[in-house]
Protein backbone atom coordinates (compact mmCIF):
# COMPACT_ATOMS: atom_id res chain seq x y z
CA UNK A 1 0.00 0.00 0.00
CA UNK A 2 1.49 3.14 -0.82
CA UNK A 3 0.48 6.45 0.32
CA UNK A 4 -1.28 8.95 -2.32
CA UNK A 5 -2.29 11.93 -2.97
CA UNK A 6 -5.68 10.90 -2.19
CA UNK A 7 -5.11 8.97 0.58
CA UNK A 8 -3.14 11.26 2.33
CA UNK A 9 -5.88 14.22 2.14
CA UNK A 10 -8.18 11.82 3.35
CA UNK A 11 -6.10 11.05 6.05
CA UNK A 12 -5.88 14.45 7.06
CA UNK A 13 -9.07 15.14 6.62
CA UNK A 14 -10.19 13.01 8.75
CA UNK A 15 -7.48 13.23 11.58
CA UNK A 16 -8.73 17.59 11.47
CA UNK A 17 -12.17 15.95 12.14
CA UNK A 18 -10.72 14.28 15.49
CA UNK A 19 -11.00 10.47 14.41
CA UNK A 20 -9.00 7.99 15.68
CA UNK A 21 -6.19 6.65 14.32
CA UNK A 22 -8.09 2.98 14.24
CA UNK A 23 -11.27 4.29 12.84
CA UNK A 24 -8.95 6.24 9.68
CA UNK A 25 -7.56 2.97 9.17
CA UNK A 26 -10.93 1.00 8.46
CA UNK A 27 -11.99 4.03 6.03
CA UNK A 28 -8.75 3.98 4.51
CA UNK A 29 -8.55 0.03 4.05
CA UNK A 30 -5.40 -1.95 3.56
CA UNK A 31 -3.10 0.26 6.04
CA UNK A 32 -2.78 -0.32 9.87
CA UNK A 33 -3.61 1.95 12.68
CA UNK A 34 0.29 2.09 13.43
CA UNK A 35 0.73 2.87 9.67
CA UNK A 36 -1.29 5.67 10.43
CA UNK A 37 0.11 7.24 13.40
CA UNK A 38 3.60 6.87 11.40
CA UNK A 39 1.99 9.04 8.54
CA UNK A 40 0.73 11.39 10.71
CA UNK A 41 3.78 11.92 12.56
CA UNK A 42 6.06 12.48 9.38
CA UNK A 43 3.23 14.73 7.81
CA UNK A 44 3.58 17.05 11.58
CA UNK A 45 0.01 16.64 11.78
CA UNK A 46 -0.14 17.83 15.75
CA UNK A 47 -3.58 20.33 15.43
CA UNK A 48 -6.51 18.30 15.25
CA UNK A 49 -9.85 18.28 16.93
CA UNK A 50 -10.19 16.29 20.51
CA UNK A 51 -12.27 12.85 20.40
CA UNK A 52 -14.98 12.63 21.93
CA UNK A 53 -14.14 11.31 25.57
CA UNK A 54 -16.45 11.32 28.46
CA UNK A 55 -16.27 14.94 30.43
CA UNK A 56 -14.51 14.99 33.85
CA UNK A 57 -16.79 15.43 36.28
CA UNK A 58 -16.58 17.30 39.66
CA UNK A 59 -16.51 14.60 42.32
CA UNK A 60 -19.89 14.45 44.06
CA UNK A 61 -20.61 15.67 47.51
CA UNK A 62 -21.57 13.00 49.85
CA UNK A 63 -25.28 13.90 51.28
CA UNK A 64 -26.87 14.19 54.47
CA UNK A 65 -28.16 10.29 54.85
CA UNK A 66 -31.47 10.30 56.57
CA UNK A 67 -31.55 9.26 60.11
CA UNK A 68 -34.43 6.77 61.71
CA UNK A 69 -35.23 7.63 65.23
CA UNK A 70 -36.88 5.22 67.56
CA UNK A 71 -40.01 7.07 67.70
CA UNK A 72 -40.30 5.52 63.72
CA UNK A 73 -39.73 9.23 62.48
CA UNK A 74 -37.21 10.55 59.30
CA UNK A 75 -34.34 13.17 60.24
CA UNK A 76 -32.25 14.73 57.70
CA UNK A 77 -28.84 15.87 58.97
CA UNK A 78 -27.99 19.62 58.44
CA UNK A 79 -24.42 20.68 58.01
CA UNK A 80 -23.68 22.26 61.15
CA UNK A 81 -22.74 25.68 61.03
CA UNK A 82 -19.99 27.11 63.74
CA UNK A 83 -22.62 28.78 65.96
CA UNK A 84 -24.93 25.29 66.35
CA UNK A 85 -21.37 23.22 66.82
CA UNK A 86 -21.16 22.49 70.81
CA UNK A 87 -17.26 21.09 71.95
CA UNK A 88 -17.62 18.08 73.42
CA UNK A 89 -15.79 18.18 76.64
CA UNK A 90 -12.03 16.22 76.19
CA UNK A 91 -11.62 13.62 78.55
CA UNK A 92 -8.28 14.35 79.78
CA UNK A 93 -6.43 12.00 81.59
CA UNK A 94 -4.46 12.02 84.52
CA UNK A 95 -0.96 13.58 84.57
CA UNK A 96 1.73 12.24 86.35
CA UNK A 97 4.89 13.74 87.51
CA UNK A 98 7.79 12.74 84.97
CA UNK A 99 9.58 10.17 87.06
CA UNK A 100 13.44 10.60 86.57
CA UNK A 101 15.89 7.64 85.38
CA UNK A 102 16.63 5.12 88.01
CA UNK A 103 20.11 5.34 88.69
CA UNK A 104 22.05 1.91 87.93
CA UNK A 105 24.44 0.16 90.15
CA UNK A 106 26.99 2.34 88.58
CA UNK A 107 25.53 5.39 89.13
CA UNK A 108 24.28 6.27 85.76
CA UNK A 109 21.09 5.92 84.88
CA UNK A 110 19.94 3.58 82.15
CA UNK A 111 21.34 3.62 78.16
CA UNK A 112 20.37 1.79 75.40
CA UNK A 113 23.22 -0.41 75.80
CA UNK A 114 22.75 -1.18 79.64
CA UNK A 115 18.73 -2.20 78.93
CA UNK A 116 17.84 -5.79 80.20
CA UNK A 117 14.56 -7.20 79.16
CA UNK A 118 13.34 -6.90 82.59
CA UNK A 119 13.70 -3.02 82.62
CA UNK A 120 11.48 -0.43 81.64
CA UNK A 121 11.79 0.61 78.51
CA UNK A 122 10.43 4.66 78.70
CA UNK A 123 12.13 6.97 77.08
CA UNK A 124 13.30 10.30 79.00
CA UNK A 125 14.30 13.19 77.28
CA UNK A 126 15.38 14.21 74.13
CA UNK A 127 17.46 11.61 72.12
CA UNK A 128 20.00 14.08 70.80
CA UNK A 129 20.48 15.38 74.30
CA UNK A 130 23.41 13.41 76.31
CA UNK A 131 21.66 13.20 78.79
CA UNK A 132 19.23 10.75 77.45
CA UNK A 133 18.06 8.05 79.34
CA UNK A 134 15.36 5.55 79.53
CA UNK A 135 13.83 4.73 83.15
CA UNK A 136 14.84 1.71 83.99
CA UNK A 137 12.57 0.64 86.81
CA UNK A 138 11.71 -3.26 87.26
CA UNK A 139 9.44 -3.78 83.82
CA UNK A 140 6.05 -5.16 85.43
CA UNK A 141 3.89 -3.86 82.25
CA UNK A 142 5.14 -5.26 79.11
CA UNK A 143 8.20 -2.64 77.69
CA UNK A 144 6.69 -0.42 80.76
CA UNK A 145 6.82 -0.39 84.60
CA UNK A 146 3.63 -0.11 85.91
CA UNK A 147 3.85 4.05 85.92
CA UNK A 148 4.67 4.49 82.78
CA UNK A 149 2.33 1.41 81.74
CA UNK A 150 -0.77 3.62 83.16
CA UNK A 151 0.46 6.75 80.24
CA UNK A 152 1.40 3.87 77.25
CA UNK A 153 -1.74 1.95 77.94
CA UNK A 154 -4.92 3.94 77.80
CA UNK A 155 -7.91 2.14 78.43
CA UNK A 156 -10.68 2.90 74.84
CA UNK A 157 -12.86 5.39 74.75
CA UNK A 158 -16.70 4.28 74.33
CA UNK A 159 -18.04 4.67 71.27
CA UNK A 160 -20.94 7.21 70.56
CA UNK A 161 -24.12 6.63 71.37
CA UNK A 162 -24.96 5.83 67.87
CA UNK A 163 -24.54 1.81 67.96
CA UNK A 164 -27.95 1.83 69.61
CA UNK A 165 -29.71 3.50 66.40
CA UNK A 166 -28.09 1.66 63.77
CA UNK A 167 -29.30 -1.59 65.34
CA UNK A 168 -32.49 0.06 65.44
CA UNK A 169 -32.38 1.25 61.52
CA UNK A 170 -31.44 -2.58 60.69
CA UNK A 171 -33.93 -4.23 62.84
CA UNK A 172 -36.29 -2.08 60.77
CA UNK A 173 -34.84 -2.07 57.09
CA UNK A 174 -34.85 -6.47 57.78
């Protein structure tokens, strides 16, 4: 197959017109899509209408789902605006003195080379400081002595209230 006159007008043509390079091919007949993309590229044919391709879309904005209440009545969420927004009170948790290194038979308190499996494991301090240390104390907690264990090992917060109306929506929806 050899490229004419003809063919090659066509070609452009139809490439102006945003076809694809497979769908010139079938109207051409007897020369490959890659044929084609070769011809366009030595003719510098760079100009040429976009395909159609499906429109990008702004992402859509998840709505308020509709709440059940127990009394068998519909809510609909509002976004809440900063005036209706209450803080909820943080539950804070007890704070505890820092305890300082336990000083070691030597007299220096614990380093990440003297650390024993049985020893607590709490850092103290800042690591690029040399006077980094970690506590040291009999390990009665895991990594932790029991101190430090109570700060590592926070006992889960309960859940909202909201368990108890989701049961309620499935009981309903079956």
């Amino acid at each position: 197959m050899s490229w004419t006159e003809e063919r090659v007008s066509v070609l452009k043509k139809l490439w102006a017109e945003g076809h694809s390079a497979s769908q010139i091919a079938k109207q051409l007949g007897g020369v490959t899509r890659n044929a084609v993309i070769g011809k366009v590229h030595r003719l510098g044919l760079s100009g040429r209408a976009t395909p159609s391709r499906p429109v990008k879309r702004p992402p859509r904005l998840a709505r308020p789902k509709p709440r059940v209440l127990p009394d068998g009545s519909v809510k609909v969420a509002t976004p809440a605006t900063p005036e209706t927004v209450e803080p909820r009170p943080v539950e804070r948790t007890e704070v505890m003195a820092p305890l300082p290194p336990l000083q070691q038979a030597d007299g220096e308190p614990a380093s990440i080379l003297t650390l024993r499996d049985s020893m607590c494991k709490w850092p103290i301090g800042d690591p690029a400081d040399p006077k980094f240390a970690f506590c040291g104390r009999k390990s009665d907690c895991g990594p932790y002595c029991s101190e430090h264990a109570k700060v590592a090992f926070q006992p889960a917060r309960k859940r909202d209230s909201r368990k108890g109306a989701y049961d309620y929506v499935r009981r309903i929806a079956g």
